[in-house]
N, C-alpha and C. Protein backbone atom coordinates (compact mmCIF):
# COMPACT_ATOMS: atom_id res chain seq x y z
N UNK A 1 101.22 110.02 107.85
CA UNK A 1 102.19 110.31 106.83
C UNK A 1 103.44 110.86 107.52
N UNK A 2 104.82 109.89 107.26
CA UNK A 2 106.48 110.59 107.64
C UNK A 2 106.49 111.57 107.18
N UNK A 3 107.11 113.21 107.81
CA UNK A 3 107.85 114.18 106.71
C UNK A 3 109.10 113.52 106.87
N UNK A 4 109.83 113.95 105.42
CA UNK A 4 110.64 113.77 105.36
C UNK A 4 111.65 115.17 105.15
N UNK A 5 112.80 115.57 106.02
CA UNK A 5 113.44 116.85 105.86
C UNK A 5 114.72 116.74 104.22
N UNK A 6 114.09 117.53 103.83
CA UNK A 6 114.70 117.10 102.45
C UNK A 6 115.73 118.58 101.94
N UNK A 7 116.92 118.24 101.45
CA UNK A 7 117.31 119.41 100.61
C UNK A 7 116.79 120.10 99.51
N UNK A 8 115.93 118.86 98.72
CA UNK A 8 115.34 119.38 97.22
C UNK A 8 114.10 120.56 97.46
N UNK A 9 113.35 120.08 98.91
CA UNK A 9 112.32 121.71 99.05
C UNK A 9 113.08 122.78 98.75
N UNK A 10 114.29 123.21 98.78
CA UNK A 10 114.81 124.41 98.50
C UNK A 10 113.83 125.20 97.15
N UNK A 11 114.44 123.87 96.46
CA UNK A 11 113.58 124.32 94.92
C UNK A 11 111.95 124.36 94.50
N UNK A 12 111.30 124.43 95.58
CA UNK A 12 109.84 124.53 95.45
C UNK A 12 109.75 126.20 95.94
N UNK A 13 108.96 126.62 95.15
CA UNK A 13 108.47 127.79 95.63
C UNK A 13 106.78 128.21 95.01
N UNK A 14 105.71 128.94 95.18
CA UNK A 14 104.68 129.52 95.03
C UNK A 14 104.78 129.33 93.21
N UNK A 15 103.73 128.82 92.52
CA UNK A 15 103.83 128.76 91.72
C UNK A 15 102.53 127.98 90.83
N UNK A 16 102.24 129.07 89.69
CA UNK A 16 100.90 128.66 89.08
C UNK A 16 100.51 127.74 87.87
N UNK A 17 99.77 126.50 87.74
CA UNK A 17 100.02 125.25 87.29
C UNK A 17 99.91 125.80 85.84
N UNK A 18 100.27 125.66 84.70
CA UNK A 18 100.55 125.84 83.48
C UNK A 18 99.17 125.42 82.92
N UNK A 19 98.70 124.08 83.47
CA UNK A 19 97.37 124.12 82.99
C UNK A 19 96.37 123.12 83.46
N UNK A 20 96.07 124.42 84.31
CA UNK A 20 95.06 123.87 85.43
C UNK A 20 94.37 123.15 84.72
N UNK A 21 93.65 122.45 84.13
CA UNK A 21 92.61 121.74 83.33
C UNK A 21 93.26 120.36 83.26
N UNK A 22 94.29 120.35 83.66
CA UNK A 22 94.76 118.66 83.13
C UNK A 22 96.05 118.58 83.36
N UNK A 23 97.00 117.10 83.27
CA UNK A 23 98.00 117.23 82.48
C UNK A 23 98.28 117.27 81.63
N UNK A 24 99.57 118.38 81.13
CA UNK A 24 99.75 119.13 80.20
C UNK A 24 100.09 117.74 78.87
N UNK A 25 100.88 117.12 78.99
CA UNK A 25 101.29 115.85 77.91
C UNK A 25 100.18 114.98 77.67
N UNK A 26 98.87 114.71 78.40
CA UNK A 26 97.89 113.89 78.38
C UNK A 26 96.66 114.70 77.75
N UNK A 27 96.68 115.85 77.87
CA UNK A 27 96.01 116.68 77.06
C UNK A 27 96.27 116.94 75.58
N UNK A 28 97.59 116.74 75.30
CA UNK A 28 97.91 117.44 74.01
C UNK A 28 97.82 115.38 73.14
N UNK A 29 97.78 114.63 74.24
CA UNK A 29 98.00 113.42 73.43
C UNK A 29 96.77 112.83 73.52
N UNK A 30 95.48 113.29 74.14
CA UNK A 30 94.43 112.85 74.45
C UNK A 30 94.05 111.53 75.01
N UNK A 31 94.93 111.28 75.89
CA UNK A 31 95.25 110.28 76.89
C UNK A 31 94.20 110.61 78.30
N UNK A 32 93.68 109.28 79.06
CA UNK A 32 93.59 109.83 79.90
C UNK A 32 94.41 109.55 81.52
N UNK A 33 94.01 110.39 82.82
CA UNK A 33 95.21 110.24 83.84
C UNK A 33 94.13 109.89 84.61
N UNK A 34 94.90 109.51 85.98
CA UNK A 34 94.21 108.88 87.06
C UNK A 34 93.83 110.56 88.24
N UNK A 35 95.18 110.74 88.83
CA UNK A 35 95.48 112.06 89.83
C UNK A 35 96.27 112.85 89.03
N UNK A 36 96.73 113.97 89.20
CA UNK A 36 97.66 114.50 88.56
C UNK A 36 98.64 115.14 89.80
N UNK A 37 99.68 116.42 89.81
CA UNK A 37 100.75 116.41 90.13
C UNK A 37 100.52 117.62 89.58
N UNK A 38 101.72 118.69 90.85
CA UNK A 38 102.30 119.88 90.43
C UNK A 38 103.48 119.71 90.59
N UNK A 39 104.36 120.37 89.59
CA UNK A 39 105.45 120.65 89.77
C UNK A 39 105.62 121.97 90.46
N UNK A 40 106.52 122.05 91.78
CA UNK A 40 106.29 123.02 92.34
C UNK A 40 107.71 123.88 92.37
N UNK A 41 108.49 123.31 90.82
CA UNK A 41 109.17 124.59 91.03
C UNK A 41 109.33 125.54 89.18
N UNK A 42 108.10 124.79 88.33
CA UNK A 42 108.09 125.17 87.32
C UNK A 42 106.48 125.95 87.01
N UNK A 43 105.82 124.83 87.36
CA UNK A 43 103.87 124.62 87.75
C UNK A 43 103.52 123.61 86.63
N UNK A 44 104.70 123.03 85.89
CA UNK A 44 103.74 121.93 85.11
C UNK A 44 103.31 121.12 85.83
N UNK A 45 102.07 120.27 84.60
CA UNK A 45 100.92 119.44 85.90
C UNK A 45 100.67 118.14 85.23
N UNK A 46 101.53 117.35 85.71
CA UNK A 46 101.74 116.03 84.85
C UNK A 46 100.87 114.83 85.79
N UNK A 47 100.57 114.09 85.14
CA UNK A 47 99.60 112.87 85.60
C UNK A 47 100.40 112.02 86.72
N UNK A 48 99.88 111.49 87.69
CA UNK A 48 100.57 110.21 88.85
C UNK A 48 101.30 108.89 88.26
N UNK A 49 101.93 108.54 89.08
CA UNK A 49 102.67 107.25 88.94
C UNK A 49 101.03 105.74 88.49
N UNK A 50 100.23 106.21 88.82
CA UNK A 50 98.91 105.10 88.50
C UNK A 50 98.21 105.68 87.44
N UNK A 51 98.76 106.92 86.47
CA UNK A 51 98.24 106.84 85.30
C UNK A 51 99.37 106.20 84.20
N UNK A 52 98.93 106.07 83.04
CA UNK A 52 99.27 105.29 81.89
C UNK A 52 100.69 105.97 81.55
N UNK A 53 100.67 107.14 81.77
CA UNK A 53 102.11 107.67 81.26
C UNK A 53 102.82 108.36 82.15
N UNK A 54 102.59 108.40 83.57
CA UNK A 54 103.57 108.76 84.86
C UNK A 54 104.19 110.02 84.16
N UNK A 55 103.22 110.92 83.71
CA UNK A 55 104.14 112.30 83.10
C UNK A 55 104.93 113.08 84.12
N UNK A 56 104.10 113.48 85.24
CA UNK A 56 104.53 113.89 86.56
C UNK A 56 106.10 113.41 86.41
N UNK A 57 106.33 112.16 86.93
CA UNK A 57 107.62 111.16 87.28
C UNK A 57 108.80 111.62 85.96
N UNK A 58 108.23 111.83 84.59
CA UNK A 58 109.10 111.91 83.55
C UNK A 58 109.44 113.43 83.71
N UNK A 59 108.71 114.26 83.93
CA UNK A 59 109.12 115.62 84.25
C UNK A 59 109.61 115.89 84.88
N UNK A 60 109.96 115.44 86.21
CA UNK A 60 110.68 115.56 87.23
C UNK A 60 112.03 114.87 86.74
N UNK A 61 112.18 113.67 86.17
CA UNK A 61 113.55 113.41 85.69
C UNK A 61 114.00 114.10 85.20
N UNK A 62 113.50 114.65 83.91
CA UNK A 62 113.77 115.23 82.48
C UNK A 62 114.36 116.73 82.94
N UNK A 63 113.72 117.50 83.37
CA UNK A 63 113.70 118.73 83.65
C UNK A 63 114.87 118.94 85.66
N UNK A 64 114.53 117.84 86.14
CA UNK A 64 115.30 117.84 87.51
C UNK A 64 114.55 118.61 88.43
N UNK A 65 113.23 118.31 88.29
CA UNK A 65 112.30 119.05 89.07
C UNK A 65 111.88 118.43 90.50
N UNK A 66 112.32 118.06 91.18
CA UNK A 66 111.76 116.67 91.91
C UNK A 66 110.64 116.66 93.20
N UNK A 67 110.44 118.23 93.47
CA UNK A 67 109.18 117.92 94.14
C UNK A 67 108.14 118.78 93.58
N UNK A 68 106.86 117.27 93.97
CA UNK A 68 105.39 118.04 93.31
C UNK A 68 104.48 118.15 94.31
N UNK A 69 103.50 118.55 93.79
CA UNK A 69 102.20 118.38 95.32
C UNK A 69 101.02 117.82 94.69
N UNK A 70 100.64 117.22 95.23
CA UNK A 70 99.06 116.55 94.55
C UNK A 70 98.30 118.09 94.08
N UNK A 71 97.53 117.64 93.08
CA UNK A 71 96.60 118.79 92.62
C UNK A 71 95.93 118.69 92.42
N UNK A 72 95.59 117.36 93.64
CA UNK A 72 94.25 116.89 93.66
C UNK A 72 93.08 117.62 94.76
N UNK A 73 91.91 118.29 94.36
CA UNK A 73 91.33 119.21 95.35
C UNK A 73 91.25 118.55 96.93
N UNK A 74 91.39 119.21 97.95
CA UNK A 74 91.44 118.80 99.13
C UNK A 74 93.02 117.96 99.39
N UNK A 75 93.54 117.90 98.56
CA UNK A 75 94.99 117.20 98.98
C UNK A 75 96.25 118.68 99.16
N UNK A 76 96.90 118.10 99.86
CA UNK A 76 98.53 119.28 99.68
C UNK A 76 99.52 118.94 100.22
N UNK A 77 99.43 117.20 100.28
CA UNK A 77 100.74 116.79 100.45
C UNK A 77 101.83 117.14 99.32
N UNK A 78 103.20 116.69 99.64
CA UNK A 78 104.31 117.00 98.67
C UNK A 78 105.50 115.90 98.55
N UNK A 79 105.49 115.25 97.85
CA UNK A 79 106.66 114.32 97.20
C UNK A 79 108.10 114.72 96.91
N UNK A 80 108.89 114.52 97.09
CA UNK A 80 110.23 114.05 96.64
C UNK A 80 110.36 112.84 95.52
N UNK A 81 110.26 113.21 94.37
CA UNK A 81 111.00 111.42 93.87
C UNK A 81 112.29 111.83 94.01
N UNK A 82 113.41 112.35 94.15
CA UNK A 82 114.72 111.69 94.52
C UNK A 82 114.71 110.70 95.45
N UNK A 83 114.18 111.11 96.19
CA UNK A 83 113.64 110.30 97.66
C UNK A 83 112.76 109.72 98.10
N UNK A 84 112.15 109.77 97.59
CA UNK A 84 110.74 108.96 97.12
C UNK A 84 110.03 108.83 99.09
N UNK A 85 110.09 110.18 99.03
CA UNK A 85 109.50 110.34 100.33
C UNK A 85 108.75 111.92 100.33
N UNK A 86 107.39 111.64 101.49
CA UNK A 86 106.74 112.82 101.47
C UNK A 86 108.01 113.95 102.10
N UNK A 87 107.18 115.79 101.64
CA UNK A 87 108.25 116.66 102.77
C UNK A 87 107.35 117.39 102.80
């Protein structure tokens, strides 16, 4: 895996997922997700680009959040979608 040196890490900092149990929009719509996603500068926890509603991807637009980290156990890589590169 490339890092990529990114400006948007600025805006990640320590931060606790809103709701650990799921993503938050796929829960309340009773949908289900594939991986999910932290937002790591709010802690919402929206579903991957390979689930049905890419909540992750819409939260990060919507809100201008743009890097997440998998929150998937044993994972801790971290995304950029501006850039659509790991950092």
């Amino acid at each position: 895996m490339t890092l990529h040196a990114d400006p948007h890490l600025a805006l990640a900092r320590p931060v606790q997922p809103l709701t650990p149990e799921g993503c938050q929009e796929c829960l309340m719509l009773g949908s289900p997700w594939v991986h999910l996603r932290l937002c790591l500068t709010c802690g919402h926890v929206g579903c991957c680009d390979s689930s049905p509603n890419k909540h992750a991807r819409r939260h990060a637009a919507a809100d201008a959040h743009p890097i997440v980290q998998s929150f998937q156990p044993g994972e801790e890589w971290r995304w950029c979608y501006v850039h659509e590169a790991f950092v």
